[in-house]
C-alpha atoms as a PDB file:
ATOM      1  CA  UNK A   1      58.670  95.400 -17.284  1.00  0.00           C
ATOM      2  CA  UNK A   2      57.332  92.630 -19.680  1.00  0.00           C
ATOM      3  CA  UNK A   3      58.154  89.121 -17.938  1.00  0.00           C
ATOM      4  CA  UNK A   4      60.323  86.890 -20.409  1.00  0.00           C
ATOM      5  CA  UNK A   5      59.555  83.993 -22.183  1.00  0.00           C
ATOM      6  CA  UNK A   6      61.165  80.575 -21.418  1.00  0.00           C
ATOM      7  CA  UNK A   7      59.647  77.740 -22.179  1.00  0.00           C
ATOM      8  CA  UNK A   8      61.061  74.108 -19.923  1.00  0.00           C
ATOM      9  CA  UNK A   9      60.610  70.345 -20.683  1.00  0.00           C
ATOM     10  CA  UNK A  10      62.232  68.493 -17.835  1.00  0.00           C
ATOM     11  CA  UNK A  11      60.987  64.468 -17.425  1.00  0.00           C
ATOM     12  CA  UNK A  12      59.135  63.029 -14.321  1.00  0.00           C
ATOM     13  CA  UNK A  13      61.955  61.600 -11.794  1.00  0.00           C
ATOM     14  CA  UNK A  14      64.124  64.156 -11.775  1.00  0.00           C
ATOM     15  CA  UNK A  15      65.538  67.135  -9.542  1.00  0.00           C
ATOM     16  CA  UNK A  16      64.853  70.001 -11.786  1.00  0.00           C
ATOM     17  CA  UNK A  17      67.069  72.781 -10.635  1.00  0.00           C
ATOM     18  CA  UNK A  18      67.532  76.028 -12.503  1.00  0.00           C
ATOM     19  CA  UNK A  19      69.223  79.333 -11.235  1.00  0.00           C
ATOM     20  CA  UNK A  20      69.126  82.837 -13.183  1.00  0.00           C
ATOM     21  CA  UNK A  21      70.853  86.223 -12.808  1.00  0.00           C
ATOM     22  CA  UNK A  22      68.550  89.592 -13.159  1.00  0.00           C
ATOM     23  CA  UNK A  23      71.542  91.579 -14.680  1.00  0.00           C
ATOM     24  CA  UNK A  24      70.837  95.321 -15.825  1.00  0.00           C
ATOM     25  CA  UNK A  25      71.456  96.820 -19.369  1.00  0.00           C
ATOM     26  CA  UNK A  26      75.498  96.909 -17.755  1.00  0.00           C
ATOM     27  CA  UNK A  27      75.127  92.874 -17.623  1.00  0.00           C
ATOM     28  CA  UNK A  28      75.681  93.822 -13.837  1.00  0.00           C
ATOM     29  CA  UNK A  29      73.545  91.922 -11.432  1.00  0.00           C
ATOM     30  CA  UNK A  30      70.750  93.821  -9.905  1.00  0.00           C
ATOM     31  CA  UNK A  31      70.455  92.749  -5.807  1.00  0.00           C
ATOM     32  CA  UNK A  32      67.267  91.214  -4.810  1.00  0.00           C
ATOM     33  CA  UNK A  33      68.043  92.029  -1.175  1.00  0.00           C
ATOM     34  CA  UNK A  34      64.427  92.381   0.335  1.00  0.00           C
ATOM     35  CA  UNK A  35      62.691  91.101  -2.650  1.00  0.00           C
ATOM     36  CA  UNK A  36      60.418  88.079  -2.814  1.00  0.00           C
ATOM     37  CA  UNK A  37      59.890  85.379  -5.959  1.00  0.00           C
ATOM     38  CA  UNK A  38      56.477  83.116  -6.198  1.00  0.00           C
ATOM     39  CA  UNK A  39      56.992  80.494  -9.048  1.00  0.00           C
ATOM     40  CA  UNK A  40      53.089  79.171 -10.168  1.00  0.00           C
ATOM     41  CA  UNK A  41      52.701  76.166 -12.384  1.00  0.00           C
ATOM     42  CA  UNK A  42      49.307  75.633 -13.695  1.00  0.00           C
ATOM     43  CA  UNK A  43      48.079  72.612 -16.568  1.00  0.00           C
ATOM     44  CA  UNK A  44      46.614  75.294 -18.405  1.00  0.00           C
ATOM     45  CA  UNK A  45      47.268  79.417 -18.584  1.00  0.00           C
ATOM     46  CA  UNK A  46      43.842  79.879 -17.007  1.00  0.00           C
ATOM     47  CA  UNK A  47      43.552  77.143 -14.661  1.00  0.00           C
ATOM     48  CA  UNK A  48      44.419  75.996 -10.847  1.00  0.00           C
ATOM     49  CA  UNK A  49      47.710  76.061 -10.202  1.00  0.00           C
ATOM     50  CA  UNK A  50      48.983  72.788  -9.417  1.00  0.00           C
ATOM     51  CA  UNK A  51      52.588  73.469  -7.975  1.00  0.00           C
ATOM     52  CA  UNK A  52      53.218  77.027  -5.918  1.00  0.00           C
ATOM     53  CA  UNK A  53      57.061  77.446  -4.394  1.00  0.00           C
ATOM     54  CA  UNK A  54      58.580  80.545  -3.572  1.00  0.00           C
ATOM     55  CA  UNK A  55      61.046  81.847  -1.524  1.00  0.00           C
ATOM     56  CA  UNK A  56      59.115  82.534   1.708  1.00  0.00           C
ATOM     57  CA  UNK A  57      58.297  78.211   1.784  1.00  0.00           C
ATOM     58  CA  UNK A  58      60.660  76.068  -0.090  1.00  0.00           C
ATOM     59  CA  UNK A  59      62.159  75.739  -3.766  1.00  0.00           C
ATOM     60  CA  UNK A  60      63.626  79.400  -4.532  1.00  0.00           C
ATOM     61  CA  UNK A  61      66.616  81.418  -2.960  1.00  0.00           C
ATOM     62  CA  UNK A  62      67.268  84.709  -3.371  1.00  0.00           C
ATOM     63  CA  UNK A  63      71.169  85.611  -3.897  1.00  0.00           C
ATOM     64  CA  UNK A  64      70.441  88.898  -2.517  1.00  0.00           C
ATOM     65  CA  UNK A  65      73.311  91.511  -4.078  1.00  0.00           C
ATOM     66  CA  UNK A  66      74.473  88.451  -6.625  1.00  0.00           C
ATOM     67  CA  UNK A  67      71.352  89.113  -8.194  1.00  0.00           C
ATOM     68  CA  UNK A  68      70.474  85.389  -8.594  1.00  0.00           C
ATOM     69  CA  UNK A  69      66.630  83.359  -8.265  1.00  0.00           C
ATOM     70  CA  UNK A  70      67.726  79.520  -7.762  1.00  0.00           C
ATOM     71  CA  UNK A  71      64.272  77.313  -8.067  1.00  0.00           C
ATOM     72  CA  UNK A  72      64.176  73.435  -7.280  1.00  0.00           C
ATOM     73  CA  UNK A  73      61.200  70.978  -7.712  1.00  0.00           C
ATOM     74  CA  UNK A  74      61.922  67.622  -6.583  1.00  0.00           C
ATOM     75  CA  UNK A  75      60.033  65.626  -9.644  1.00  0.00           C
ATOM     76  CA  UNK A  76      61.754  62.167  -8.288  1.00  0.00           C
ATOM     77  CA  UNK A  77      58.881  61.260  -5.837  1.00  0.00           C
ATOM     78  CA  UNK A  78      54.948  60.720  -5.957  1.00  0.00           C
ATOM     79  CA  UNK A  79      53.502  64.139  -6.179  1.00  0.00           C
ATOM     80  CA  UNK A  80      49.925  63.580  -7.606  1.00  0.00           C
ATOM     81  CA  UNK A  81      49.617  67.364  -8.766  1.00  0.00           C
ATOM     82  CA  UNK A  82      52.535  66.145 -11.424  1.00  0.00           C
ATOM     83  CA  UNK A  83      51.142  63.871 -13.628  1.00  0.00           C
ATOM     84  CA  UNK A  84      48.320  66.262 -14.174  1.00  0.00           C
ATOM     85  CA  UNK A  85      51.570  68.649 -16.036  1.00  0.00           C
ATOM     86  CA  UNK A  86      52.527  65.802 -18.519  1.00  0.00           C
ATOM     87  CA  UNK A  87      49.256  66.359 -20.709  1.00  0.00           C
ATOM     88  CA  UNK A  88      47.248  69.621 -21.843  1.00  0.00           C
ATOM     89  CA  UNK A  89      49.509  72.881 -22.017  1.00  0.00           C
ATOM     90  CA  UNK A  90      51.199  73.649 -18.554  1.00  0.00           C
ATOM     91  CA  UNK A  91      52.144  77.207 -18.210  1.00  0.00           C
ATOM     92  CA  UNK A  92      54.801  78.857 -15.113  1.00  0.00           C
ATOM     93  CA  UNK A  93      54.508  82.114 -14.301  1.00  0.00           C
ATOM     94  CA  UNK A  94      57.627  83.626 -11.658  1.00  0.00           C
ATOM     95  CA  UNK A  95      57.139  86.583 -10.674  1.00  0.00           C
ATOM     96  CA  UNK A  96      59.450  88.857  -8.378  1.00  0.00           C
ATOM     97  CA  UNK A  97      57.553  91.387  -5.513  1.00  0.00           C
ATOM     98  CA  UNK A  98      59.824  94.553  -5.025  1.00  0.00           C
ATOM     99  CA  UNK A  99      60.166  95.308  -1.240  1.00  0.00           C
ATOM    100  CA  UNK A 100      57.232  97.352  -1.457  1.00  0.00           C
ATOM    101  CA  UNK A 101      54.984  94.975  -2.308  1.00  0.00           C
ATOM    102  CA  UNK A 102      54.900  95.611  -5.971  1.00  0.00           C
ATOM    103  CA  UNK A 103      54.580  92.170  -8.329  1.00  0.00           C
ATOM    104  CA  UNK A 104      56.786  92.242 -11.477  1.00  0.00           C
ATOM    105  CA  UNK A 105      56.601  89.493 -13.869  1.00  0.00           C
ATOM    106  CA  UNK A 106      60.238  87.664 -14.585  1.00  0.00           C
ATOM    107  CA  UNK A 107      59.435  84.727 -16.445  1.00  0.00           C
ATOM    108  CA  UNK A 108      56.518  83.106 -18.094  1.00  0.00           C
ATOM    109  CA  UNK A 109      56.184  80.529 -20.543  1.00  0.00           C
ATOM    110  CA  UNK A 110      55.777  76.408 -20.737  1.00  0.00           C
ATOM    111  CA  UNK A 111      56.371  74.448 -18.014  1.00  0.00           C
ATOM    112  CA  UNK A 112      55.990  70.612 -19.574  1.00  0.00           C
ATOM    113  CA  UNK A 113      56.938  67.682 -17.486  1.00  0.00           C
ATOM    114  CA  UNK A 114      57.581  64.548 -19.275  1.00  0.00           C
ATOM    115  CA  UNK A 115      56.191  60.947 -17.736  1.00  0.00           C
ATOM    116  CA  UNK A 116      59.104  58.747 -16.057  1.00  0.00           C
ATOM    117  CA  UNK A 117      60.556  56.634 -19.133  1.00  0.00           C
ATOM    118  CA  UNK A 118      61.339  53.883 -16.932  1.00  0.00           C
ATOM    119  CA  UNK A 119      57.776  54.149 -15.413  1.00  0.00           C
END
């Protein structure tokens, strides 16, 4: 399965939240029941990442037989990893592990966080 491409532009001081539906060729949801989801956010495609959530720590929930990945990043406070996404080329990768352990890339693309305008 090739991951999809999605490119986001949210601004610094906000609580980015964004929840998506795996759906099969039926548009019916496929259950995640068992499944895992690691979202990586690096300044460049090649580089450290800089942000890491999934749903075994905090920022995603699975919605098990609804199908659905919800992902939140609290940009409001003083993270110093996020400044470091407002310049080069940030890139997110999320990627879903099957209950046997088996990674399968969702969503990839740009991940570009604007500076606070009232900053």
């Amino acid at each position: 399965m090739a991951a999809g491409l999605w490119n986001f532009t949210i601004e610094q001081g906000e609580y980015w939240t964004k929840t998506l539906t795996w759906k099969d060729a039926s548009l019916d949801p496929i259950p995640l029941t068992g499944w895992h989801a690691i979202l990586t956010i690096a300044r460049e495609a090649e580089s450290t990442p800089q942000l890491v959530i999934s749903d075994t720590t905090t920022g995603i929930v699975l919605g098990g037989d609804a199908g659905t990945i919800a992902m939140t990043i609290d940009l409001t406070g003083e993270d110093e990893s996020l400044p470091l996404l407002t310049t080069g080329n940030p890139r997110y990768w999320l990627n879903l592990i099957a209950p046997g352990g088996q990674m399968r890339p969702f969503f990839r693309g740009r991940f570009l966080v604007r500076p606070d305008p009232s900053a």
